[in-house]
C-alpha atoms as a PDB file:
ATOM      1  CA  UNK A   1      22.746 -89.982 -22.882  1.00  0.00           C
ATOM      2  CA  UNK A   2      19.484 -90.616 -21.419  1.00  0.00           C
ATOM      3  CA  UNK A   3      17.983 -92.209 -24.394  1.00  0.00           C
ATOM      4  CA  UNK A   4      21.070 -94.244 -25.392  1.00  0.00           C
ATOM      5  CA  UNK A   5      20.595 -95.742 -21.615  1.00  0.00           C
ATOM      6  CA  UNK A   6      16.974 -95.987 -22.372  1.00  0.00           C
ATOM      7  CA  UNK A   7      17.565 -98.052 -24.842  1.00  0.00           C
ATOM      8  CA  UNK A   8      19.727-100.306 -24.010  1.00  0.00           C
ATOM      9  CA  UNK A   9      18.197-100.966 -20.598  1.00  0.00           C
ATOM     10  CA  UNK A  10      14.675-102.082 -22.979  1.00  0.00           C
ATOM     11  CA  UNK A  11      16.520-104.177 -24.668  1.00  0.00           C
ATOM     12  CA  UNK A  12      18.709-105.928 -22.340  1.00  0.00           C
ATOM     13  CA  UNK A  13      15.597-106.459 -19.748  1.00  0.00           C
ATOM     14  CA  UNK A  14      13.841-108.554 -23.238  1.00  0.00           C
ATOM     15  CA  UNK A  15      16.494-110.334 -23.568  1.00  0.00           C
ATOM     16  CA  UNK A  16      16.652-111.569 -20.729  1.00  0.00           C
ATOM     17  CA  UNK A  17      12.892-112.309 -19.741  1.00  0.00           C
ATOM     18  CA  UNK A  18      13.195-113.643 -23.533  1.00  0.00           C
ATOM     19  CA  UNK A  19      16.072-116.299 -21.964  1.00  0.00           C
ATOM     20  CA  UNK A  20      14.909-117.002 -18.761  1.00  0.00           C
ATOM     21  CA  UNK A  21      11.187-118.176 -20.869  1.00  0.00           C
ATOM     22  CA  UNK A  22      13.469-120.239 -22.893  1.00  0.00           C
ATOM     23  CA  UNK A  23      15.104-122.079 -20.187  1.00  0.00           C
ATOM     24  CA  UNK A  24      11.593-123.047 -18.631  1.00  0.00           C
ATOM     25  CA  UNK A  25      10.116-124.060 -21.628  1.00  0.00           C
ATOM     26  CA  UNK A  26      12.753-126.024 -23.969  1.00  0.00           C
ATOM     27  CA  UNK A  27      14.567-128.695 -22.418  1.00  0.00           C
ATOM     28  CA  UNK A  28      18.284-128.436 -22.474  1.00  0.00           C
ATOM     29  CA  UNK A  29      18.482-131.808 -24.092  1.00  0.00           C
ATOM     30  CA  UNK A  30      16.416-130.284 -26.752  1.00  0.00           C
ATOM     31  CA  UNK A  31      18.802-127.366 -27.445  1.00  0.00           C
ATOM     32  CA  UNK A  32      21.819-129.471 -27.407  1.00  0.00           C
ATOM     33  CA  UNK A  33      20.247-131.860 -30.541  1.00  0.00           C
ATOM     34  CA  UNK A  34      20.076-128.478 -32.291  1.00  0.00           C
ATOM     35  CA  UNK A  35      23.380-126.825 -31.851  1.00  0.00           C
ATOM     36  CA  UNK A  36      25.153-127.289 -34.766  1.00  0.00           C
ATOM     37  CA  UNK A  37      21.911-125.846 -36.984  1.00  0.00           C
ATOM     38  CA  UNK A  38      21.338-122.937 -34.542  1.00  0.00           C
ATOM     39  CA  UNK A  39      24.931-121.997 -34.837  1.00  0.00           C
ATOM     40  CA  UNK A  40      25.040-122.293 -38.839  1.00  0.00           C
ATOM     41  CA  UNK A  41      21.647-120.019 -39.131  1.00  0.00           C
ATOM     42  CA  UNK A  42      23.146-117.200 -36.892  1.00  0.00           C
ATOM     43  CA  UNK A  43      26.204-117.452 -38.483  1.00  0.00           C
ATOM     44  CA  UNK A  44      24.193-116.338 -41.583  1.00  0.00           C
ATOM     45  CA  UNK A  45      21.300-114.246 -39.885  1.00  0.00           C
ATOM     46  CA  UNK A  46      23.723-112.155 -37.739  1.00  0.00           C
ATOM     47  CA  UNK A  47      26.318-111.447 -40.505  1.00  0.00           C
ATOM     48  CA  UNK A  48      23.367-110.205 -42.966  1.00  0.00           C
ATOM     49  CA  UNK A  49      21.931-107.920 -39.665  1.00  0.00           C
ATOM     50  CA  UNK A  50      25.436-107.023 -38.441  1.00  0.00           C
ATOM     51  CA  UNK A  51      26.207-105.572 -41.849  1.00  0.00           C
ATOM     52  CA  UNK A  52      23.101-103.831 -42.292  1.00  0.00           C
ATOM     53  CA  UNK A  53      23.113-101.996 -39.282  1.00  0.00           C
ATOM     54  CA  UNK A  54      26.809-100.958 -39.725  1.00  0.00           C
ATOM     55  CA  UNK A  55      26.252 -99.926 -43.057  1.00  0.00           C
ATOM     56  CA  UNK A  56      23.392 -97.525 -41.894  1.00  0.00           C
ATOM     57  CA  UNK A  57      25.229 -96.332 -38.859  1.00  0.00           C
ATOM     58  CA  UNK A  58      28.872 -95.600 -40.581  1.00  0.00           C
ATOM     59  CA  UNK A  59      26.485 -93.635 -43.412  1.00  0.00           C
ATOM     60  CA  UNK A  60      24.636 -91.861 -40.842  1.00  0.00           C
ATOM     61  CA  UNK A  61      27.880 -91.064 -39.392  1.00  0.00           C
ATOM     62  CA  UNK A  62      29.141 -90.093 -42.626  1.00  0.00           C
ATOM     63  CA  UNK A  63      26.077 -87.776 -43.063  1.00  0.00           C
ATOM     64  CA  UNK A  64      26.370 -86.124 -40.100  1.00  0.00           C
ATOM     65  CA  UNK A  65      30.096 -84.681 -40.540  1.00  0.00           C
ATOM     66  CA  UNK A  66      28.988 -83.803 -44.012  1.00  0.00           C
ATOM     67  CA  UNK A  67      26.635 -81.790 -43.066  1.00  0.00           C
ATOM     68  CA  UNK A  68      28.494 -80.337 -39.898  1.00  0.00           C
ATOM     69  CA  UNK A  69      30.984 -79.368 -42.809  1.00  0.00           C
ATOM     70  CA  UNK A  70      28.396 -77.842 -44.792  1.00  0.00           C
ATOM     71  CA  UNK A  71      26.985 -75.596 -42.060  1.00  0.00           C
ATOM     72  CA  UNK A  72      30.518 -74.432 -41.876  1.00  0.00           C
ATOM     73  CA  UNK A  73      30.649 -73.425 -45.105  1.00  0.00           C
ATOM     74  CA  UNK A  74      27.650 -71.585 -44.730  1.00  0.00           C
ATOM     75  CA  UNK A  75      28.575 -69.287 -41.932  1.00  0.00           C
ATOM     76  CA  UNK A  76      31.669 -69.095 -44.083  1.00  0.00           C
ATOM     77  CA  UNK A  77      29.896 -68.121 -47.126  1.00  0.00           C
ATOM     78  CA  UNK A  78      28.010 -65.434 -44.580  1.00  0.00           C
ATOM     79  CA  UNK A  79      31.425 -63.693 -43.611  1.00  0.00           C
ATOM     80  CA  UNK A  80      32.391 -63.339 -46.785  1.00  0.00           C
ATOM     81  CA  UNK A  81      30.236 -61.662 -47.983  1.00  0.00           C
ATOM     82  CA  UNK A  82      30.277 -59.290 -45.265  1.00  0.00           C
ATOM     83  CA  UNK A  83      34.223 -59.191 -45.539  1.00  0.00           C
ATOM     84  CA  UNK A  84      33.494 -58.351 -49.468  1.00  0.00           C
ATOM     85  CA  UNK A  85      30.949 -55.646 -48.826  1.00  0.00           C
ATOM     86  CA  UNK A  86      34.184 -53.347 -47.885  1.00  0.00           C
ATOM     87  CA  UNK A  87      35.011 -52.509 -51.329  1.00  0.00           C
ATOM     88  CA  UNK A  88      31.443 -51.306 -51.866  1.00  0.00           C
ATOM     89  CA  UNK A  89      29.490 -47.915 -51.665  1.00  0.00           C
ATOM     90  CA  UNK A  90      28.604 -46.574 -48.189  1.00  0.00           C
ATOM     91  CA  UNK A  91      25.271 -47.128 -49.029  1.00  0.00           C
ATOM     92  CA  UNK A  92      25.551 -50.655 -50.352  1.00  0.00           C
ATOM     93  CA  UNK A  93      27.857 -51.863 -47.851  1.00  0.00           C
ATOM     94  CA  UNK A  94      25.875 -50.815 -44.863  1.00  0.00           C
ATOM     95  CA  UNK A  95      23.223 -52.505 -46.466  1.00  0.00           C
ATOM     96  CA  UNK A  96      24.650 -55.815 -47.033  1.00  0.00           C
ATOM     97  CA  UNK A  97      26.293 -56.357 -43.626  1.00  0.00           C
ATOM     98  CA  UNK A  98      23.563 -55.189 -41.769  1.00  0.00           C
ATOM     99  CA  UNK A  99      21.346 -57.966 -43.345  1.00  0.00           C
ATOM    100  CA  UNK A 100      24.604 -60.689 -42.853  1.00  0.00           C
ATOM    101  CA  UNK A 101      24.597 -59.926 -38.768  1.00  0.00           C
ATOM    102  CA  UNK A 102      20.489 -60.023 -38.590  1.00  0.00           C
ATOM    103  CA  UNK A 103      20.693 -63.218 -40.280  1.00  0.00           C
ATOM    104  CA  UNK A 104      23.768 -64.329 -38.271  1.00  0.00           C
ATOM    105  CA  UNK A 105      21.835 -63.143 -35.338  1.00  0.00           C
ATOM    106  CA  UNK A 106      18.574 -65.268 -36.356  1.00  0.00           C
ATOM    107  CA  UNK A 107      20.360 -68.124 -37.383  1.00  0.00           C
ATOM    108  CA  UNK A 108      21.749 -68.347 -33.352  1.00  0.00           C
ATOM    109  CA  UNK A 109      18.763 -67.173 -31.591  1.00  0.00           C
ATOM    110  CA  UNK A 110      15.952 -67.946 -33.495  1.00  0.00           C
ATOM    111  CA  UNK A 111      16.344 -71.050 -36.096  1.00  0.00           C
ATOM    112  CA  UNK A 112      18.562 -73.155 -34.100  1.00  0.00           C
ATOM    113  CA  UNK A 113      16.105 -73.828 -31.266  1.00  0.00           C
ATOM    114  CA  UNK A 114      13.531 -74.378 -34.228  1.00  0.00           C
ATOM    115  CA  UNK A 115      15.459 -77.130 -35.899  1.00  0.00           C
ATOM    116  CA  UNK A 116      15.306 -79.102 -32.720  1.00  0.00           C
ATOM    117  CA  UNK A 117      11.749 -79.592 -33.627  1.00  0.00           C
ATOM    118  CA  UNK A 118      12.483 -80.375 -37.559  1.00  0.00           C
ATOM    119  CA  UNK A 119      11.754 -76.537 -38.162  1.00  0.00           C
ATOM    120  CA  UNK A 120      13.846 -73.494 -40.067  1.00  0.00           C
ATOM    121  CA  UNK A 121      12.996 -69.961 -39.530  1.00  0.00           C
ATOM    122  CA  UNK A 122      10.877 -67.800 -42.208  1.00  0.00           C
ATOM    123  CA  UNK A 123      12.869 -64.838 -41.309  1.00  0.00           C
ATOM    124  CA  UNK A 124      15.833 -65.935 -41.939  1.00  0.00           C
ATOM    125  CA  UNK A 125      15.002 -67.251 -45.261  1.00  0.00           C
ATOM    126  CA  UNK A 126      13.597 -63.730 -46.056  1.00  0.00           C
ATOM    127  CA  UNK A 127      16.851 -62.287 -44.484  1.00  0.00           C
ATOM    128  CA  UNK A 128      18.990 -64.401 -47.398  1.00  0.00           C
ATOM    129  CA  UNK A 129      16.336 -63.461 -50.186  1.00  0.00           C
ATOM    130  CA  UNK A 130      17.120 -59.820 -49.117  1.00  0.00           C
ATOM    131  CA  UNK A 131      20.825 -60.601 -48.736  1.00  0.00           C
ATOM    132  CA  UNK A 132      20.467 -62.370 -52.660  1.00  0.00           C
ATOM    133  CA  UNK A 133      19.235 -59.428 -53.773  1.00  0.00           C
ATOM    134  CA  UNK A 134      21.417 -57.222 -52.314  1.00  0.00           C
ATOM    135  CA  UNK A 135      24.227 -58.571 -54.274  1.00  0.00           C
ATOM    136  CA  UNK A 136      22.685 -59.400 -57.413  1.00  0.00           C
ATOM    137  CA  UNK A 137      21.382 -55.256 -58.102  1.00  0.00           C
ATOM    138  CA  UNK A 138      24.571 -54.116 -57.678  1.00  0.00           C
ATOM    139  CA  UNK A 139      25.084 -51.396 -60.150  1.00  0.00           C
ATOM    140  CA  UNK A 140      29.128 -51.611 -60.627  1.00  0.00           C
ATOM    141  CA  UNK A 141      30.862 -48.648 -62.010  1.00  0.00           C
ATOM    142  CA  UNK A 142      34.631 -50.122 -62.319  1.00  0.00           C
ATOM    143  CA  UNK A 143      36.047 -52.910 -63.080  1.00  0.00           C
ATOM    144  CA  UNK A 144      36.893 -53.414 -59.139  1.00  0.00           C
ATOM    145  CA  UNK A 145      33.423 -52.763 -58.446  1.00  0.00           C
ATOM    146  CA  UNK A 146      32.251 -55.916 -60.748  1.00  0.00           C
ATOM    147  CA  UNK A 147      35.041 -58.241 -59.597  1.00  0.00           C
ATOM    148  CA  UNK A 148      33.790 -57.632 -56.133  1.00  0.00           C
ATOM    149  CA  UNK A 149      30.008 -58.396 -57.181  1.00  0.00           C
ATOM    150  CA  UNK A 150      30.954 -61.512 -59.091  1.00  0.00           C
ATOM    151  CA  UNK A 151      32.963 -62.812 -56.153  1.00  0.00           C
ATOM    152  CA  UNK A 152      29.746 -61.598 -53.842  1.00  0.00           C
ATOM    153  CA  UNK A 153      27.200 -63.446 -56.034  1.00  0.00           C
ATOM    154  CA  UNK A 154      29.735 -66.459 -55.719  1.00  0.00           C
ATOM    155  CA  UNK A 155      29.635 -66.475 -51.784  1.00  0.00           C
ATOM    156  CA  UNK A 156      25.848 -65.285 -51.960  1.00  0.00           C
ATOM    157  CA  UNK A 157      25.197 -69.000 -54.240  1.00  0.00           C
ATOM    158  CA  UNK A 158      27.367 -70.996 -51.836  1.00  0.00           C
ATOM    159  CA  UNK A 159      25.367 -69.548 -48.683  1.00  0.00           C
ATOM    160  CA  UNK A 160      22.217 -70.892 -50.526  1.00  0.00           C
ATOM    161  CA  UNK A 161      23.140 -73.897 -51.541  1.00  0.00           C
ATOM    162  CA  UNK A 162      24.575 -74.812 -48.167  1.00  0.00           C
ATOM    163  CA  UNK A 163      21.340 -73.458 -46.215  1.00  0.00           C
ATOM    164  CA  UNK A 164      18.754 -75.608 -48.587  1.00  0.00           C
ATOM    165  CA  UNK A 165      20.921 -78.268 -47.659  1.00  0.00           C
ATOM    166  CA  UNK A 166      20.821 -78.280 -43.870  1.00  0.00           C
ATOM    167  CA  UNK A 167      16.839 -77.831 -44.195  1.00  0.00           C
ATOM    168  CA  UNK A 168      16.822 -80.907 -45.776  1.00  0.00           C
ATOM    169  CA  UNK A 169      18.612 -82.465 -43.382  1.00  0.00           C
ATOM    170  CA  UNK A 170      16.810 -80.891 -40.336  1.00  0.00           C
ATOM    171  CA  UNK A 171      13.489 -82.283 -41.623  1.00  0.00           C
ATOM    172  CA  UNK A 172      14.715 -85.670 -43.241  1.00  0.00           C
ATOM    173  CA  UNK A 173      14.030 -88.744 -40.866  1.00  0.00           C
ATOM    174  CA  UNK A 174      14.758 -92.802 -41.265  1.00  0.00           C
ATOM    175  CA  UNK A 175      11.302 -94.627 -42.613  1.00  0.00           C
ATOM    176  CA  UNK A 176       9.501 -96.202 -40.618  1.00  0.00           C
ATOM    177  CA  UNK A 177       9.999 -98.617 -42.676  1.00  0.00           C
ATOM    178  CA  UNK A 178      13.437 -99.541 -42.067  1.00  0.00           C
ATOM    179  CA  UNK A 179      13.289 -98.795 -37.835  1.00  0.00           C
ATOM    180  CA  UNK A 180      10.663-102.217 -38.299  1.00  0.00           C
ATOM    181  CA  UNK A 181      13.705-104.023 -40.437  1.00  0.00           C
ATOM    182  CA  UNK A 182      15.822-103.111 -37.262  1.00  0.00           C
ATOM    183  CA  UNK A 183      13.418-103.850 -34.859  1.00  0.00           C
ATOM    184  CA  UNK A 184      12.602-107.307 -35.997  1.00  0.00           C
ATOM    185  CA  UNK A 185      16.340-107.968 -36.833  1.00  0.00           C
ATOM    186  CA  UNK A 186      17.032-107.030 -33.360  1.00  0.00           C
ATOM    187  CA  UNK A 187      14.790-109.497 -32.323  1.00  0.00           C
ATOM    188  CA  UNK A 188      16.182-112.684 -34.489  1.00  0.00           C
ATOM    189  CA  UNK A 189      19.134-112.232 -33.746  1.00  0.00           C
ATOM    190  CA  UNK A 190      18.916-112.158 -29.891  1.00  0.00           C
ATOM    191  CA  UNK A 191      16.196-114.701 -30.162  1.00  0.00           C
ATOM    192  CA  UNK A 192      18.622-117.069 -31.684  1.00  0.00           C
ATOM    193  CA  UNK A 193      21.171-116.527 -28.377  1.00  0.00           C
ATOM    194  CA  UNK A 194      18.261-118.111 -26.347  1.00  0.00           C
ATOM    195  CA  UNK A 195      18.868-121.762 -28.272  1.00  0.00           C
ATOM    196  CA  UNK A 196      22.896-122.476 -27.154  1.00  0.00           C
ATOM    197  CA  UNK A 197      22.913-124.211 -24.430  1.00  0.00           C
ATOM    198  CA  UNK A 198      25.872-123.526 -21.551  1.00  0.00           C
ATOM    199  CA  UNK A 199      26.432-125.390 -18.321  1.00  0.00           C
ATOM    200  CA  UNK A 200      27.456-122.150 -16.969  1.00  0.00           C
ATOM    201  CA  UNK A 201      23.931-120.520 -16.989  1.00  0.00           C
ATOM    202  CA  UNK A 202      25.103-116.880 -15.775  1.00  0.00           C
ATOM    203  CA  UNK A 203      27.723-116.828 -18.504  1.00  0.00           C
ATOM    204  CA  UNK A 204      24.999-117.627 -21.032  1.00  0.00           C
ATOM    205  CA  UNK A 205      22.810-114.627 -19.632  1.00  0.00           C
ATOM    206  CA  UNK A 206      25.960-112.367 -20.000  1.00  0.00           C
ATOM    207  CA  UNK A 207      26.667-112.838 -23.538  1.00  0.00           C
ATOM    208  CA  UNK A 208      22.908-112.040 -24.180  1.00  0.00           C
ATOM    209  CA  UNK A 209      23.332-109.109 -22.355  1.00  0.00           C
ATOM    210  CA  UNK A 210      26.574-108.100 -24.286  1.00  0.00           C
ATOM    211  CA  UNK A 211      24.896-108.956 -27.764  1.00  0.00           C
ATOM    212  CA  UNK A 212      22.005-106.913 -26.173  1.00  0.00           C
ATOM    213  CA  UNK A 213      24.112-103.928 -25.486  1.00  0.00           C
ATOM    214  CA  UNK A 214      25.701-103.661 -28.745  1.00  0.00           C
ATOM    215  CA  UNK A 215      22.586-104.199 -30.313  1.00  0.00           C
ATOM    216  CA  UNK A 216      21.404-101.103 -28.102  1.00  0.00           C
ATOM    217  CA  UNK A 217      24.667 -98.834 -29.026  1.00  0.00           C
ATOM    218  CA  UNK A 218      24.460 -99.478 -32.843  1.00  0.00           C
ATOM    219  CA  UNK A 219      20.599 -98.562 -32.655  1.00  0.00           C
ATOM    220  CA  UNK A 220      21.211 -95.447 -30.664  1.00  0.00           C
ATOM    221  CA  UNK A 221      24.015 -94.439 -32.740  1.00  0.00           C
ATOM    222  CA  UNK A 222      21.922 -94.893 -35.702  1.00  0.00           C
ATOM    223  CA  UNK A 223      19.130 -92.637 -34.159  1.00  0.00           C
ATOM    224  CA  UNK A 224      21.462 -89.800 -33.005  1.00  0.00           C
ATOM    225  CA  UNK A 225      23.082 -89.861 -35.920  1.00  0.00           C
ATOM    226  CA  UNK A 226      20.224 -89.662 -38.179  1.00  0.00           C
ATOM    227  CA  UNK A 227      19.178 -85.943 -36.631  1.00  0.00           C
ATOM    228  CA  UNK A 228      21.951 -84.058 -36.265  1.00  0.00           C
ATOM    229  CA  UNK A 229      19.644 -81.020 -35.428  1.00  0.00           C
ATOM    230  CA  UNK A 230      17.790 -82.651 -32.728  1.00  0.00           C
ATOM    231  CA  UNK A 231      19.155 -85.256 -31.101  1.00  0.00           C
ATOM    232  CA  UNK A 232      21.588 -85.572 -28.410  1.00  0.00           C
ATOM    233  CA  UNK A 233      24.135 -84.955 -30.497  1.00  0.00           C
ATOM    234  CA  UNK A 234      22.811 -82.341 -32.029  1.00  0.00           C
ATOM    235  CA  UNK A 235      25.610 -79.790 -33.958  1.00  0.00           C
ATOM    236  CA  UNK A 236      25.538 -76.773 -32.470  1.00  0.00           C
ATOM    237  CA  UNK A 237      25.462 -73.539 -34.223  1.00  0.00           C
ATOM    238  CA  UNK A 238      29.166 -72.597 -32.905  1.00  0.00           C
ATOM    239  CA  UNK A 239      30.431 -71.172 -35.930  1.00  0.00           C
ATOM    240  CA  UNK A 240      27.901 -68.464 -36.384  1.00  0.00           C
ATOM    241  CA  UNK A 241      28.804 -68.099 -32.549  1.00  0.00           C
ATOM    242  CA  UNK A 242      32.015 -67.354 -33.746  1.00  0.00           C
ATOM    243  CA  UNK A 243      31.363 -64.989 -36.382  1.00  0.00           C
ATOM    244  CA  UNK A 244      28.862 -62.938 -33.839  1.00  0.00           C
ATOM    245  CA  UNK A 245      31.732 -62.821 -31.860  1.00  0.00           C
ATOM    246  CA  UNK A 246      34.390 -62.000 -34.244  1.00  0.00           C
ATOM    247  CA  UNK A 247      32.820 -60.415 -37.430  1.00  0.00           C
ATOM    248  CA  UNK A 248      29.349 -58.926 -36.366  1.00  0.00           C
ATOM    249  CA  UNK A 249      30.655 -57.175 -33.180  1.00  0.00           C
ATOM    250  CA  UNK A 250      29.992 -54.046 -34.412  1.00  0.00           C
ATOM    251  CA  UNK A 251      26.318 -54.939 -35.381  1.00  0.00           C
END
């Protein structure tokens, strides 16, 4: 949580020196003349930010369980395969699930730690090319034989498909772009809190704090949400865990 503190702590300590400027340089009389317009423009300035930044946070959320689904689907896809490999030839079989635990293996020890740093391993994407091919020169002899390749090729597609997805996600990033659109709407917004005027002065400087600090969640949330291989709440590679556990024991 260290950057999700970090945050917040930045931009509650602006808001504040931001306030306590105000006070010393706009009279209150000033601010009170203006109330009704200040309250009509952050009605509309704050509704336009607040929905922004929820939209990007509930799709970043979105993204993230997608993808935690997908990686699941993947080590699925992995123990299939292996599971389907049974029905082979000695030779063929021992083949295929050796290559399924070294790749379950790499996945754990070698890729994960890579992703943190936007990364995927060049082994294991030479351990599913070898894995691909495996399945797809499979010479079947009975009809058992080729319903077990076609339903290997299936799981061999999905394990693809699901892996080229989470490298995508492991190196995709918000623009820069759109972090200055959040900055700057940050800014407004809290900037506008410094022009109500309150006789209670503390109570003023605590709803600028609050507004601060859920300014400082959203943008955190947005953040962690938007690596879900390297941030702090990064997914962790338990299912292939699982599987070494459960299905590669023997390897």
């Amino acid at each position: 949580m260290s950057l999700a503190i970090l945050i917040i702590t930045a931009i509650i300590v602006l808001a504040v020196i931001g306030q306590v400027f105000t006070r010393r340089v706009v009279q209150t009389d000033h601010l009170e003349l203006s109330q009704g317009m200040v309250e009509a423009m952050l009605g509309v300035v704050g509704t336009l930010f607040s929905l922004l930044l929820g939209l990007l946070v509930a799709n970043a959320i979105e993204s993230y369980h997608e993808i935690k689904l997908q990686v699941s689907e993947e080590a699925n896809s992995l123990a299939n395969i292996y599971r389907l490999s049974e029905g082979l030839a000695s030779e063929d079989r021992i083949k295929i699930r050796e290559n399924c635990a070294v790749y379950n293996r790499k996945v754990i020890n070698d890729e994960w730690p890579k992703m943190a740093n936007m990364e995927m391993s060049q082994d294991c994407w030479d351990l599913y090319g070898k894995i691909w091919s495996d399945c797809v020169l499979l010479k079947p002899e009975t009809e058992q034989a080729s319903n077990i390749q076609s339903s290997l090729l299936d799981s061999a597609k999905n394990l693809g498909e699901t892996r080229r997805a989470r490298s995508i996600t492991c190196k995709a990033k918000l623009s820069p772009i759109l972090w200055a659109a959040i900055f700057f709407g940050s800014i407004i917004t809290i900037v506008f809190t410094y022009f109500f005027t309150s006789k209670i002065g503390r109570l003023h400087t605590l709803l600028t704090v609050l507004i601060a600090i859920s300014l400082g969640l959203n943008i955190w949330l947005l953040a962690a949400y938007s690596l879900p291989f390297s941030s702090e709440l990064k997914i962790q590679p338990e299912i292939f865990e699982i599987l070494e556990q459960q299905v590669f024991k023997a390897h």
